[in-house]
C-alpha atoms as a PDB file:
ATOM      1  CA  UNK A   1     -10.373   0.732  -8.444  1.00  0.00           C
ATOM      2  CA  UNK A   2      -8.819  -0.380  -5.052  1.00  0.00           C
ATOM      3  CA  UNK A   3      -5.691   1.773  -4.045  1.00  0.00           C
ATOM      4  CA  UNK A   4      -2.221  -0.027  -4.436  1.00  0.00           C
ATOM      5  CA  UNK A   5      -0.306   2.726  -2.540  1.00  0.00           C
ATOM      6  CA  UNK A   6       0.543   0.757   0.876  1.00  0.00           C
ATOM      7  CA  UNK A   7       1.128   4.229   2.883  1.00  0.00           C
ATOM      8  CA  UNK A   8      -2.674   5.570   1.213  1.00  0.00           C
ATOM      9  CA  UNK A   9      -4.195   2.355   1.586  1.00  0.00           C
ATOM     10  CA  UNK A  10      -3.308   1.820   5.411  1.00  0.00           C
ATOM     11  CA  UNK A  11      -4.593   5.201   6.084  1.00  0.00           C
ATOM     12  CA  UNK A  12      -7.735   7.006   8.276  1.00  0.00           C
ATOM     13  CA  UNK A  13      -8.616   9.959   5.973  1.00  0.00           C
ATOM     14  CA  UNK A  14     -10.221  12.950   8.003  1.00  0.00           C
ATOM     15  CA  UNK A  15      -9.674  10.939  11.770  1.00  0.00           C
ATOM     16  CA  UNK A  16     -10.249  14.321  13.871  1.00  0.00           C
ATOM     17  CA  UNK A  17     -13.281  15.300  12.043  1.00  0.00           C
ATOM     18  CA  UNK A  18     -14.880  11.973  12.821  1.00  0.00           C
ATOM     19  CA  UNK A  19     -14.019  12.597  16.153  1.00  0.00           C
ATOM     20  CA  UNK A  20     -15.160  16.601  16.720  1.00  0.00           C
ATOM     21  CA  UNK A  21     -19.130  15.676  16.361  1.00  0.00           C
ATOM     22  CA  UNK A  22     -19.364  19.318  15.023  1.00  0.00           C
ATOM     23  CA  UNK A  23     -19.320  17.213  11.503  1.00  0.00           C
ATOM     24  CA  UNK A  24     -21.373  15.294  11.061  1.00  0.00           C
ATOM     25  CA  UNK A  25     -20.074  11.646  10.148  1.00  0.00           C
ATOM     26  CA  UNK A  26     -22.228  10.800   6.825  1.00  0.00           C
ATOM     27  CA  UNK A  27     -20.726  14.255   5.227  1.00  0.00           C
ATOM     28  CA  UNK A  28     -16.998  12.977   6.747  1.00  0.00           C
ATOM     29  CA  UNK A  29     -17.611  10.070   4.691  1.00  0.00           C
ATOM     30  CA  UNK A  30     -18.185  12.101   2.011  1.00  0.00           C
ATOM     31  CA  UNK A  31     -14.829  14.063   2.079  1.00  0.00           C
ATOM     32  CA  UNK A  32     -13.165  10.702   2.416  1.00  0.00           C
ATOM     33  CA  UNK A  33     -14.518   9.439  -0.367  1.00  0.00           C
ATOM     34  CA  UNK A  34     -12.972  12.860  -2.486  1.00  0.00           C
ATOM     35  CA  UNK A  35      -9.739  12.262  -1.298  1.00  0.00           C
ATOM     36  CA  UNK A  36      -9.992   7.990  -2.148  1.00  0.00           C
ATOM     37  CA  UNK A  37     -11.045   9.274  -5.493  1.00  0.00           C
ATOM     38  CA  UNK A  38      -8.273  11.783  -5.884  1.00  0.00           C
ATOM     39  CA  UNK A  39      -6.040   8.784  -5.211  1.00  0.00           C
ATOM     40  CA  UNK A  40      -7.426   6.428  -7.405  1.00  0.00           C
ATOM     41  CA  UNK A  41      -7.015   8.933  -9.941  1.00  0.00           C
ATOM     42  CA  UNK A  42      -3.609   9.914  -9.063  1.00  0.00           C
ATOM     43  CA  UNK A  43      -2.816   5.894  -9.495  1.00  0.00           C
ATOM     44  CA  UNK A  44      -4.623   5.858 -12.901  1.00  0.00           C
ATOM     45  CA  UNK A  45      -3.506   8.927 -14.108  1.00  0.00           C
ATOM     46  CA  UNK A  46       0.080   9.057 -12.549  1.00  0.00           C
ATOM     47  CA  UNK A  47       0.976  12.849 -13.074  1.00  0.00           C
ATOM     48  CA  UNK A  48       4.505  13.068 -14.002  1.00  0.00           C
ATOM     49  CA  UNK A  49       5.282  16.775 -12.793  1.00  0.00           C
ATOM     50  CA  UNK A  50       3.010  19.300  -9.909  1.00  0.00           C
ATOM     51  CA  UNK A  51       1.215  20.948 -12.552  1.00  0.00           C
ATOM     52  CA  UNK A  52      -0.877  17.883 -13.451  1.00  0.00           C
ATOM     53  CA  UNK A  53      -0.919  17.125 -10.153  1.00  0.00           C
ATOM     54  CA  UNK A  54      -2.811  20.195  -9.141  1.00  0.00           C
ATOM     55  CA  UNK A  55      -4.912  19.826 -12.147  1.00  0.00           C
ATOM     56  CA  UNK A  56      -6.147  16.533 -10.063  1.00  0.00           C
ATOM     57  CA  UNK A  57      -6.167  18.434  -6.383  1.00  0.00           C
ATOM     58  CA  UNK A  58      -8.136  21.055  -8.155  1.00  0.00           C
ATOM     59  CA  UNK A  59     -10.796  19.007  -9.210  1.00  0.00           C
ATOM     60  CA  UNK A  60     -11.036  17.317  -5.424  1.00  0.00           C
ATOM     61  CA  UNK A  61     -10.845  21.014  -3.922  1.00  0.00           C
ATOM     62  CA  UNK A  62     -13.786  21.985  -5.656  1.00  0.00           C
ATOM     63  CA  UNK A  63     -15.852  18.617  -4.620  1.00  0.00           C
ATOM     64  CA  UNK A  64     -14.730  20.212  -1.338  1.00  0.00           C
ATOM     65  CA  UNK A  65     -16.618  23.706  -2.198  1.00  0.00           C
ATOM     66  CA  UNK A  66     -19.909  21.579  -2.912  1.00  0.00           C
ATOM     67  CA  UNK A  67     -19.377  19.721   0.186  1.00  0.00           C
ATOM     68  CA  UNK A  68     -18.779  22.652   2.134  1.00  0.00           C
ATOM     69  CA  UNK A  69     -22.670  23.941   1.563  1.00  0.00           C
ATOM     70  CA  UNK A  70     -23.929  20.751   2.614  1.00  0.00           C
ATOM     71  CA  UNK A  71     -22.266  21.302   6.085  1.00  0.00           C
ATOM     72  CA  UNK A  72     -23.470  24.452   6.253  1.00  0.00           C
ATOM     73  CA  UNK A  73     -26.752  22.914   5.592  1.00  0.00           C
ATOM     74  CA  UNK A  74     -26.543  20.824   9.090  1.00  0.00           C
ATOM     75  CA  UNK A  75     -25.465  23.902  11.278  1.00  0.00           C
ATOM     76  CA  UNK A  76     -21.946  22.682  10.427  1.00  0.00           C
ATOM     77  CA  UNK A  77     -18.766  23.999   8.024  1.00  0.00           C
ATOM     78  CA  UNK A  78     -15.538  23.716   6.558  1.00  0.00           C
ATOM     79  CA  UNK A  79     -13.627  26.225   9.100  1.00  0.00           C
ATOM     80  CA  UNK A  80     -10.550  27.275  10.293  1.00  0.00           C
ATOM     81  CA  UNK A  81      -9.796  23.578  11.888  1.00  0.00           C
ATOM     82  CA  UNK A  82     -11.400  21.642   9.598  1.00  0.00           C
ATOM     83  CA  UNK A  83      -9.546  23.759   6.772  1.00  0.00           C
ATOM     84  CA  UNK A  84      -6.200  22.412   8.322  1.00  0.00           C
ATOM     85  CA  UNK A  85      -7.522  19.137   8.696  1.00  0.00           C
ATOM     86  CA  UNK A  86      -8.469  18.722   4.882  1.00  0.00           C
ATOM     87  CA  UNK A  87      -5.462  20.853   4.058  1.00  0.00           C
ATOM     88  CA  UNK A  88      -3.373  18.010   5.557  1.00  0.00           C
ATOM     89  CA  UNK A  89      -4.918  15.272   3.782  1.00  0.00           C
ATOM     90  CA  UNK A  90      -4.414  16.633   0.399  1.00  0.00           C
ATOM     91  CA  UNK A  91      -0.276  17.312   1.665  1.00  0.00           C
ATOM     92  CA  UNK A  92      -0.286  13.473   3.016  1.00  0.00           C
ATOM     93  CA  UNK A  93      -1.814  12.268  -1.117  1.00  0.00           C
ATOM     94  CA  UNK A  94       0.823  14.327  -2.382  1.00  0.00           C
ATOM     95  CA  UNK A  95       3.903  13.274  -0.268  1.00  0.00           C
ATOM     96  CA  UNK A  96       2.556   9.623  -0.903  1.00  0.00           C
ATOM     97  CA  UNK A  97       2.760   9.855  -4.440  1.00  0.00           C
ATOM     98  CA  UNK A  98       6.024  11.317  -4.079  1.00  0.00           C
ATOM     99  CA  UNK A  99       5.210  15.100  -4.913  1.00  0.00           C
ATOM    100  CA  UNK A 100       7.302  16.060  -1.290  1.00  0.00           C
ATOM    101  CA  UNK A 101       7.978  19.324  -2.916  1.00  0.00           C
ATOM    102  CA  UNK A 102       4.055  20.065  -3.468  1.00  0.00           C
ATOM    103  CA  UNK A 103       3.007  23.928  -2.330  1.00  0.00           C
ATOM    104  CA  UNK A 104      -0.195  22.937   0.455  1.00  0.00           C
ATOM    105  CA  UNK A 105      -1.859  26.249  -0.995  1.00  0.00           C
ATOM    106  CA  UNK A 106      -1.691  25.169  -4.541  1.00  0.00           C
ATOM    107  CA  UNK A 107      -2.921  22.129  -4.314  1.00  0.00           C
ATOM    108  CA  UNK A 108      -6.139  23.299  -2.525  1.00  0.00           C
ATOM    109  CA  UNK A 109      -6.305  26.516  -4.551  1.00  0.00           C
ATOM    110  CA  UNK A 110      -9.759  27.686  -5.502  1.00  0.00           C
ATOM    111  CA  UNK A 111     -11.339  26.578  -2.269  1.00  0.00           C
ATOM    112  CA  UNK A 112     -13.767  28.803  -1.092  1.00  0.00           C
ATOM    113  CA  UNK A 113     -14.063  27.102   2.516  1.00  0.00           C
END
């Protein structure tokens, strides 16, 4: 499902991790592609208040955990920086969508990076 949101659509998910080569770039595409499917779910499923919202953000975060061990895996990992980074990204889908008032912490509660 392509994304219709102009602001999501036109933008570079993850830039400064594809620019530290710390992480690797194959398991960068692979947190962009979480957050693209967060947003093509947020488009499908168009949560009407922040509680079904973070139901969606939780589901990303914990792709996030999985991805995390695969970093670790390549002498890499989801730390401080990176946290921020990804952190961010899920606070950019949610002010797209128009969730301005979303908590960053909630919506990337149960991360264990």
């Amino acid at each position: 499902m392509p994304i219709t949101n102009q602001q999501v659509a036109g933008h570079v998910f993850l830039r400064p991790m594809y620019d530290d080569p710390y992480f690797p770039d194959h398991l960068v595409d692979e947190g962009k592609a979480i957050l693209l499917r967060l947003c093509e779910r947020v488009e499908a499923e168009q949560p009407s208040d922040l509680p079904t919202l973070y139901g969606l953000t939780q589901a990303a975060t914990e792709e996030f955990n999985v991805l995390d061990r695969e970093f670790m895996a390549t002498g890499s990992g989801i730390e401080t920086v990176a946290r921020e980074w990804i952190c961010d990204e899920f606070c950019f889908v949610a002010s797209a969508y128009g969730f301005t008032d979303a908590d960053a912490e909630v919506l990337t509660a149960g991360r264990d990076w």
